[in-house]
Protein backbone atom coordinates (compact mmCIF):
# COMPACT_ATOMS: atom_id res chain seq x y z
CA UNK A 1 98.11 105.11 59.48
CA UNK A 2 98.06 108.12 62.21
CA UNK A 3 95.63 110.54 61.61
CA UNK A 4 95.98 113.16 64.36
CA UNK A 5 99.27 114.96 65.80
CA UNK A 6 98.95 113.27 68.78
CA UNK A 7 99.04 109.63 67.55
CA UNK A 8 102.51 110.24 66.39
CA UNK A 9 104.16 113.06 68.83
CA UNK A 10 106.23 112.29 71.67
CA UNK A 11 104.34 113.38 75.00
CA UNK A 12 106.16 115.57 77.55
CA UNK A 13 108.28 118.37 77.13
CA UNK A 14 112.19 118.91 78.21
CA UNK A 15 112.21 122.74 78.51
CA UNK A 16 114.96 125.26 80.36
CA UNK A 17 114.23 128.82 80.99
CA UNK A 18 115.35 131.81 78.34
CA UNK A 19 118.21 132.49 81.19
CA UNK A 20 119.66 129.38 81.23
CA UNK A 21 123.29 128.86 79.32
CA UNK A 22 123.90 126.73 76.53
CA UNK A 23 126.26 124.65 78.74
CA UNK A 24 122.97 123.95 80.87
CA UNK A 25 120.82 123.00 77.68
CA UNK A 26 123.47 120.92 76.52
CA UNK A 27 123.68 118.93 79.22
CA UNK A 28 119.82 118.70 79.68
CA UNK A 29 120.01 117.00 75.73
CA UNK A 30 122.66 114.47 76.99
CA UNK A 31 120.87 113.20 79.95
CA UNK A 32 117.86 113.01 77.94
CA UNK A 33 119.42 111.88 74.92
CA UNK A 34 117.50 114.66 72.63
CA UNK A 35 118.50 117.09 69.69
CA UNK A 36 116.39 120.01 71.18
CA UNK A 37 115.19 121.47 74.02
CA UNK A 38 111.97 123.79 74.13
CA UNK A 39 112.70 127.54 76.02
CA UNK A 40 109.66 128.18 78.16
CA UNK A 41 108.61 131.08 80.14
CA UNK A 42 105.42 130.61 82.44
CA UNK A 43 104.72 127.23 80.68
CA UNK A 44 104.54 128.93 77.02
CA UNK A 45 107.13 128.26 74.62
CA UNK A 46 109.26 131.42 73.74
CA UNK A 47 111.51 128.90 71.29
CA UNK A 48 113.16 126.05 70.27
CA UNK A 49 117.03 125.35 70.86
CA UNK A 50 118.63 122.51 69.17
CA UNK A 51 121.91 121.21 69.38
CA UNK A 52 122.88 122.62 66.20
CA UNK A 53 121.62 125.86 67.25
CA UNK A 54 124.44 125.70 69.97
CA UNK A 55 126.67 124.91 67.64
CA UNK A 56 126.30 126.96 64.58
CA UNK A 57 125.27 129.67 66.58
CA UNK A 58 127.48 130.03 69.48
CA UNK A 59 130.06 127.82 69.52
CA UNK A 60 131.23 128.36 66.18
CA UNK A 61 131.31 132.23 66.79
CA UNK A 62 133.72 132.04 69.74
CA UNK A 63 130.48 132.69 72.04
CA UNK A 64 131.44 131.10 75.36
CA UNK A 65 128.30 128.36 76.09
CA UNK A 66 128.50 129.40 79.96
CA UNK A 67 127.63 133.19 79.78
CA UNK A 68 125.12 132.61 76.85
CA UNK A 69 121.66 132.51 77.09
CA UNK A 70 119.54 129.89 75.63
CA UNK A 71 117.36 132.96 74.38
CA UNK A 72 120.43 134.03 72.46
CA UNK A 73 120.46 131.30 70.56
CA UNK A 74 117.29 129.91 69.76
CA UNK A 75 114.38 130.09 67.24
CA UNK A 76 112.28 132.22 68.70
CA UNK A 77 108.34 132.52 68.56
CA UNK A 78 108.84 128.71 66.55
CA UNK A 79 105.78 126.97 64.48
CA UNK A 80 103.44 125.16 66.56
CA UNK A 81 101.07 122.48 66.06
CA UNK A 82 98.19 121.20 67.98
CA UNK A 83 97.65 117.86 69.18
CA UNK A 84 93.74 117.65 67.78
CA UNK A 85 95.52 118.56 64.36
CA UNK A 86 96.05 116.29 61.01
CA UNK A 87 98.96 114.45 60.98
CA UNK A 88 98.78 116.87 57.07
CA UNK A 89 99.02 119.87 58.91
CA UNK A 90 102.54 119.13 60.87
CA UNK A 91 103.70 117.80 57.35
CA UNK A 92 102.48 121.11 55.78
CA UNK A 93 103.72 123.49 58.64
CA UNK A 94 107.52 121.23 58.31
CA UNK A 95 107.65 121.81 54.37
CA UNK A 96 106.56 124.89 54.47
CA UNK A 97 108.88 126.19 57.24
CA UNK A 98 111.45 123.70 56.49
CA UNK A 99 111.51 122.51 60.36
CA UNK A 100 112.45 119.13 61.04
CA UNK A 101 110.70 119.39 64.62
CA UNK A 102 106.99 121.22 66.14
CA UNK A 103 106.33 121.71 69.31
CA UNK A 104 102.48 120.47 70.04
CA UNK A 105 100.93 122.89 72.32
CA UNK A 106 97.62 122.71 74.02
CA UNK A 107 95.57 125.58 75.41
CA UNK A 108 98.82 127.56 74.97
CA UNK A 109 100.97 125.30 76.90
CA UNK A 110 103.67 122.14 75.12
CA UNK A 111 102.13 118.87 75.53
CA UNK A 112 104.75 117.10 72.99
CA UNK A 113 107.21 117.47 70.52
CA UNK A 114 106.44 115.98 66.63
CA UNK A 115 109.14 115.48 64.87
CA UNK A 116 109.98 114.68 61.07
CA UNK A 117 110.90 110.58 62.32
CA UNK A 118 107.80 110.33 64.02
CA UNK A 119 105.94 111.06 60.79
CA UNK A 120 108.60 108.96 58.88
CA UNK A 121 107.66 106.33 61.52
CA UNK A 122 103.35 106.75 61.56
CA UNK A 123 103.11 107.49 57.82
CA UNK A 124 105.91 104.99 56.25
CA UNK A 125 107.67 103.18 58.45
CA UNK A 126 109.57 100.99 55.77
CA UNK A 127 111.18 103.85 54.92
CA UNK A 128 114.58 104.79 55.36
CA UNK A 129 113.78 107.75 57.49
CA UNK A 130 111.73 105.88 59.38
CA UNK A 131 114.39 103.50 60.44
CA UNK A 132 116.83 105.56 61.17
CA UNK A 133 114.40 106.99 63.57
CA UNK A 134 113.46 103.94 64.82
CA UNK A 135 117.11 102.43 65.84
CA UNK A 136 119.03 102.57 69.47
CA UNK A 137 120.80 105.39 69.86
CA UNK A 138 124.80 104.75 69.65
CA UNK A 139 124.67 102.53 66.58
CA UNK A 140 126.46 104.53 64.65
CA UNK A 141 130.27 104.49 64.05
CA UNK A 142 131.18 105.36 67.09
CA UNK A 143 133.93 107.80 66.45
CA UNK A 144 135.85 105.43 64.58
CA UNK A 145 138.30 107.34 62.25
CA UNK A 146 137.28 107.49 58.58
């Protein structure tokens, strides 16, 4: 069982600038095959954008995704953890925020993201959660009609 943050977060960062459009982030997710992007400014998080940001958001306001900015849209100023923290403390900051993601930042810069599968994974990984997080992206249904 994972003790620290950094036992269980993903290393590395995917970031885009406040200025950058929605269109932009969106693509950055695809390629990268990610929910959320961090918005950085001088390597320091200003917030997190996630795909249903975009969505919810923007998209389902009419906002067009290639004039908006990513600043727009996101959570600003989010919940951090650090990397030297207990595993107890992202658990604690995701409860009590109700945050399904953190980004882990060191000396005031991201080092990782944590997320609420990669606790699934390090603290029970016969769970449920923890296998959905664990399986190959594109094994769901596939856009079959229901």
């Amino acid at each position: 069982m994972a003790d620290f943050v950094r036992e269980v977060m993903t290393p590395g960062v995917v970031a885009v600038l406040p200025d950058a459009s929605l269109v932009e982030a969106a693509q950055l997710m695809r390629a990268e095959d990610i929910g959320d992007v961090l918005v950085a400014e001088d390597g320091h998080v200003v917030g997190v954008l996630t795909d249903r940001d975009i969505a919810l958001r923007a998209v389902a306001d009419g906002a067009d995704p290639l004039t908006v900015s990513a600043r727009a849209v996101c959570t600003p100023d989010p919940v951090v953890v650090g990397p030297d923290d207990p595993v107890s403390t992202a658990v604690d900051l995701m409860r009590g925020h109700a945050v399904r993601r953190l980004p882990v930042v060191q000396g005031g810069r991201p080092v990782g993201m944590v997320s609420l599968g990669d606790l699934a994974v390090a603290q029970d990984p016969a769970s449920v959660l923890a296998d959905i997080s664990q399986a190959e992206p594109g094994g769901g249904r596939g856009g079959v009609p229901v």
